[in-house]
N, C-alpha and C. Protein backbone atom coordinates (compact mmCIF):
# COMPACT_ATOMS: atom_id res chain seq x y z
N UNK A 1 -132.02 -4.95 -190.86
CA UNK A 1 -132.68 -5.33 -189.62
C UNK A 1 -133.68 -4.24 -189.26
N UNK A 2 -135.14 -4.15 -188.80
CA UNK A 2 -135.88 -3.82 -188.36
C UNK A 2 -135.67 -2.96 -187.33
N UNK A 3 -136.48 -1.88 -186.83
CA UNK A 3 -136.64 -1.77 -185.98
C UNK A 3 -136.67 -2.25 -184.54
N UNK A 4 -137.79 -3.26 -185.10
CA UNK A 4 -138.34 -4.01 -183.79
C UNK A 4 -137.74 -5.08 -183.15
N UNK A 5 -136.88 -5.81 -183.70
CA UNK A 5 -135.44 -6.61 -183.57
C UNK A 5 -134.71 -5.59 -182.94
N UNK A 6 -134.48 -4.46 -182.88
CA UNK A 6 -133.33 -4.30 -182.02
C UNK A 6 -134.15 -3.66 -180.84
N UNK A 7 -135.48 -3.42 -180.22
CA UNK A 7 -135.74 -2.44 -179.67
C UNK A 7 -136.08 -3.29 -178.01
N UNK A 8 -135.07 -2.66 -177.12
CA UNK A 8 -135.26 -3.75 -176.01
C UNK A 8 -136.33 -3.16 -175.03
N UNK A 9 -136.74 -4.34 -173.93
CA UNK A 9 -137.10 -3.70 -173.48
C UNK A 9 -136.37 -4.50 -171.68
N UNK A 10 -136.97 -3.95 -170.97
CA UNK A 10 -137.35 -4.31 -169.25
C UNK A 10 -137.98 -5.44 -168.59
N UNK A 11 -137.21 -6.23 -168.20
CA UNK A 11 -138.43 -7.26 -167.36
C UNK A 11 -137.49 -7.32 -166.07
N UNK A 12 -138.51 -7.51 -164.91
CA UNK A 12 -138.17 -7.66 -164.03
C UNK A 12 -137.92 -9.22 -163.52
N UNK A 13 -136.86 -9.42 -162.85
CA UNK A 13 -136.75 -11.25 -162.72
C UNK A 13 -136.85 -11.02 -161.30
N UNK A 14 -136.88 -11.47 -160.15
CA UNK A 14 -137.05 -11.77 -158.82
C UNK A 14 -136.64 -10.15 -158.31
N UNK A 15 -137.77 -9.16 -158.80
CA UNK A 15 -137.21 -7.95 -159.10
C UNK A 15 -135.87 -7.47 -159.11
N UNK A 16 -135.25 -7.73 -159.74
CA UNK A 16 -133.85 -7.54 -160.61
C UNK A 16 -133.83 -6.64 -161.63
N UNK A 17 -134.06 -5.90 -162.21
CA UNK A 17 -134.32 -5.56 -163.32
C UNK A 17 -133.09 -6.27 -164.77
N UNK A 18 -133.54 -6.22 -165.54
CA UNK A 18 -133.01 -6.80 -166.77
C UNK A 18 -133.39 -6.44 -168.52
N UNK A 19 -132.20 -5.94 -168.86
CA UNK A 19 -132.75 -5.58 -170.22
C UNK A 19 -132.61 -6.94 -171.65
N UNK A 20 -133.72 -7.21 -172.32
CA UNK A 20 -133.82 -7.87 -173.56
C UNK A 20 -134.07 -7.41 -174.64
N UNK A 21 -133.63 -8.16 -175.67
CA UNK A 21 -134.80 -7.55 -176.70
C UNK A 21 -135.73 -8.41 -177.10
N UNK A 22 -136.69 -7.68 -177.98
CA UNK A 22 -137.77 -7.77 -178.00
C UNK A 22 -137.90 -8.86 -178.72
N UNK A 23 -138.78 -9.98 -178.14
CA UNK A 23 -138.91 -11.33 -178.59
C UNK A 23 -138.38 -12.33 -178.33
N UNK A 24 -137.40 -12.20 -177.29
CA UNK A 24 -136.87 -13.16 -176.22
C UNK A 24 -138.00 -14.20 -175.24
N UNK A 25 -137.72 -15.22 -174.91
CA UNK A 25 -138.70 -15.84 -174.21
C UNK A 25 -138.14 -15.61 -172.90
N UNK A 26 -139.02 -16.12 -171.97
CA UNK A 26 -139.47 -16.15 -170.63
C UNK A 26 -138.04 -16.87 -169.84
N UNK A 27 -137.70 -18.21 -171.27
CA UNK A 27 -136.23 -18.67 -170.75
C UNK A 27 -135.33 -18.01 -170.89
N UNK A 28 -134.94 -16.92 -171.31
CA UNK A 28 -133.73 -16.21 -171.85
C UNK A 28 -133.84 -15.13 -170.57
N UNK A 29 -134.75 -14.78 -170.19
CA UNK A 29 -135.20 -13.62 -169.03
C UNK A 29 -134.59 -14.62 -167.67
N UNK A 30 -134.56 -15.86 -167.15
CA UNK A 30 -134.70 -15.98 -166.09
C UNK A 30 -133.33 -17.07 -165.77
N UNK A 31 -132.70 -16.75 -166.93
CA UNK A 31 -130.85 -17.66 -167.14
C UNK A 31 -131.28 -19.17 -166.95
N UNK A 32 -130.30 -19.42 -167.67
CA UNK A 32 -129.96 -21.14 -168.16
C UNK A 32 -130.30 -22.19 -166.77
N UNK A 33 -129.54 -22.01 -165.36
CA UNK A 33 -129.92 -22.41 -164.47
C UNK A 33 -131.17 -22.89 -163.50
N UNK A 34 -131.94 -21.15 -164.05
CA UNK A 34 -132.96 -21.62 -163.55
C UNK A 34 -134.10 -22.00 -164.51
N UNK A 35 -133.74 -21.82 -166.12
CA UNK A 35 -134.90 -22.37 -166.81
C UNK A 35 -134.46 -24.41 -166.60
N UNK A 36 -133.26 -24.44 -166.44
CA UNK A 36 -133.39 -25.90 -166.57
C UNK A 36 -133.90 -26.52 -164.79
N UNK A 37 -133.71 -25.44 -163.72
CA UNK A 37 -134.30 -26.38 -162.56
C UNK A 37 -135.97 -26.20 -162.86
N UNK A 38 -136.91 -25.57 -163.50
CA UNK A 38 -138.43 -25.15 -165.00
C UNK A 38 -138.48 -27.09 -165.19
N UNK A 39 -137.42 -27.08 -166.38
CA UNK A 39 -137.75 -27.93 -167.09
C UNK A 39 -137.43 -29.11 -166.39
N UNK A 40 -137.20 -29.21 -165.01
CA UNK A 40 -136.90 -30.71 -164.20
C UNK A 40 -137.94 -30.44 -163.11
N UNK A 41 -138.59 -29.24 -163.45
CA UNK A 41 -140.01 -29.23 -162.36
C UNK A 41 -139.57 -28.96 -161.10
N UNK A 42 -138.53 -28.31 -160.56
CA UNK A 42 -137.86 -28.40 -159.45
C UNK A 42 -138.25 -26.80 -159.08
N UNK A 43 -138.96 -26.09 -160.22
CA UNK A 43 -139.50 -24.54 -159.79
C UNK A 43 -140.36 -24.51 -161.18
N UNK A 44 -140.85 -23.53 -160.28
CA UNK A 44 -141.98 -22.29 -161.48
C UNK A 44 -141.77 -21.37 -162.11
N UNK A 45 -142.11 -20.72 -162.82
CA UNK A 45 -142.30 -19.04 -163.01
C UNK A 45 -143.55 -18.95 -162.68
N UNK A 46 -143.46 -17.67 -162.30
CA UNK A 46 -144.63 -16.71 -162.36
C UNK A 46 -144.51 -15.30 -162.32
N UNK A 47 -146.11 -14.90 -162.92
CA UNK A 47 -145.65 -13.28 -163.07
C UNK A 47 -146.10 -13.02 -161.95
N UNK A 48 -146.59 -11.38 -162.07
CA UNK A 48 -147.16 -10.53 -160.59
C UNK A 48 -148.15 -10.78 -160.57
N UNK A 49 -149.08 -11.19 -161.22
CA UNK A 49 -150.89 -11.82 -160.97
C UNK A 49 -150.60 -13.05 -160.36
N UNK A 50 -149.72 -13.89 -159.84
CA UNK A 50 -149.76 -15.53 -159.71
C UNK A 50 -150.08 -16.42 -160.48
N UNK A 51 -150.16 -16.28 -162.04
CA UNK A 51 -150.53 -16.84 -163.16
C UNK A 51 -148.54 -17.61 -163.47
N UNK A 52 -149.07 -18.63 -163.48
CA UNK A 52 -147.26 -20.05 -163.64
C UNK A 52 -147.07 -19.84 -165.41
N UNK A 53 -146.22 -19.23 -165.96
CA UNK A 53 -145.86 -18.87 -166.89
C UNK A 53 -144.56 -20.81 -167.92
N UNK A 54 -144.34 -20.03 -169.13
CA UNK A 54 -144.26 -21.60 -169.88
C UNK A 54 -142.67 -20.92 -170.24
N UNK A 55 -141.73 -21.61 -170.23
CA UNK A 55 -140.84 -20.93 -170.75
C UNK A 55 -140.28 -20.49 -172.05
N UNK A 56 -141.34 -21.11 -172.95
CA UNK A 56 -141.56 -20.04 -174.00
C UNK A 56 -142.44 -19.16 -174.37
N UNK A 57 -143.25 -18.54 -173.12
CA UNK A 57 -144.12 -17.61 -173.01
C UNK A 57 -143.13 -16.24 -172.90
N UNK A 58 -144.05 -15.38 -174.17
CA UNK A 58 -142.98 -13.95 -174.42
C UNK A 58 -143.13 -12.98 -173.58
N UNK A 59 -141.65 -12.45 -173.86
CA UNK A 59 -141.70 -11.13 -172.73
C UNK A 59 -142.21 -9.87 -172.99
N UNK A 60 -143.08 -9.18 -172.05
CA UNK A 60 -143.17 -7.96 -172.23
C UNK A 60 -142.71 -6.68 -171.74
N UNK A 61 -142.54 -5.73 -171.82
CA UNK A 61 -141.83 -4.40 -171.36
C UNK A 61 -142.70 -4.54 -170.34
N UNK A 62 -141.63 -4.38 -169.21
CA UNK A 62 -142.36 -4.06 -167.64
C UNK A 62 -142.63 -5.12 -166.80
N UNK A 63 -142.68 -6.30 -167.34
CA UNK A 63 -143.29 -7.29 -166.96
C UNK A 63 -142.02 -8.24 -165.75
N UNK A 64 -143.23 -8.44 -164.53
CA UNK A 64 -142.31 -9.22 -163.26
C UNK A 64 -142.29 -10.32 -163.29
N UNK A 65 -141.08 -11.35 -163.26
CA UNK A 65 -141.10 -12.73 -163.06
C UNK A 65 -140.81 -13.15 -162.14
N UNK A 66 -141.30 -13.89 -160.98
CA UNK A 66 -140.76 -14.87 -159.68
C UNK A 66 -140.38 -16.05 -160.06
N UNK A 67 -139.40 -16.54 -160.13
CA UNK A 67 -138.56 -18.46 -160.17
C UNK A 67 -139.01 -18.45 -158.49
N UNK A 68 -140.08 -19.72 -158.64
CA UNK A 68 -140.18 -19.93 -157.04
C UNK A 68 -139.80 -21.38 -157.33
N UNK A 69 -139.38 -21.82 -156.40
CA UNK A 69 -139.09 -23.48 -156.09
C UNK A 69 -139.79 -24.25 -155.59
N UNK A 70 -140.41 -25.70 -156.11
CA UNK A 70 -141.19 -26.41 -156.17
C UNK A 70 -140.92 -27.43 -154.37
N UNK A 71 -141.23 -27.54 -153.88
CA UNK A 71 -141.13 -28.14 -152.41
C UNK A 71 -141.83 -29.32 -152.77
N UNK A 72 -141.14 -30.36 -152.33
CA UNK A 72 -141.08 -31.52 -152.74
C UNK A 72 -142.67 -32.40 -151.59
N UNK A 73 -143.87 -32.57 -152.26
CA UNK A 73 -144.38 -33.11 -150.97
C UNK A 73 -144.48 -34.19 -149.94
């Protein structure tokens, strides 16, 4: 095994901090619960720019995620 397979890093979830390793997606960062209320559209991600992230968009060291919830109009 590589290096880079084991080398984790930091992401922040609703500033939480949380350790992964490297090459985990966006769903593995933000738990099963809330990637599936993602995939029923019932919330978002997003990072710290306000840019709505995909839940297989990869993680980076350092990087902040908000699960905000979708308000029904």
């Amino acid at each position: 095994m590589s290096m880079a397979t084991k080398q984790k890093i930091t992401v922040y979830v609703n500033d939480e901090p949380g350790r992964f390793f490297l090459g985990l997606r966006v769903r593995h960062a933000i738990g099963y619960q809330d990637a599936w209320r993602v995939a029923r559209r019932e919330a978002v991600v997003r990072d710290a720019e306000g840019n709505q992230l995909d839940l297989e968009g990869i993680l980076y060291d350092g990087e902040r995620l908000f699960v905000q919830p979708i308000t029904p109009a």
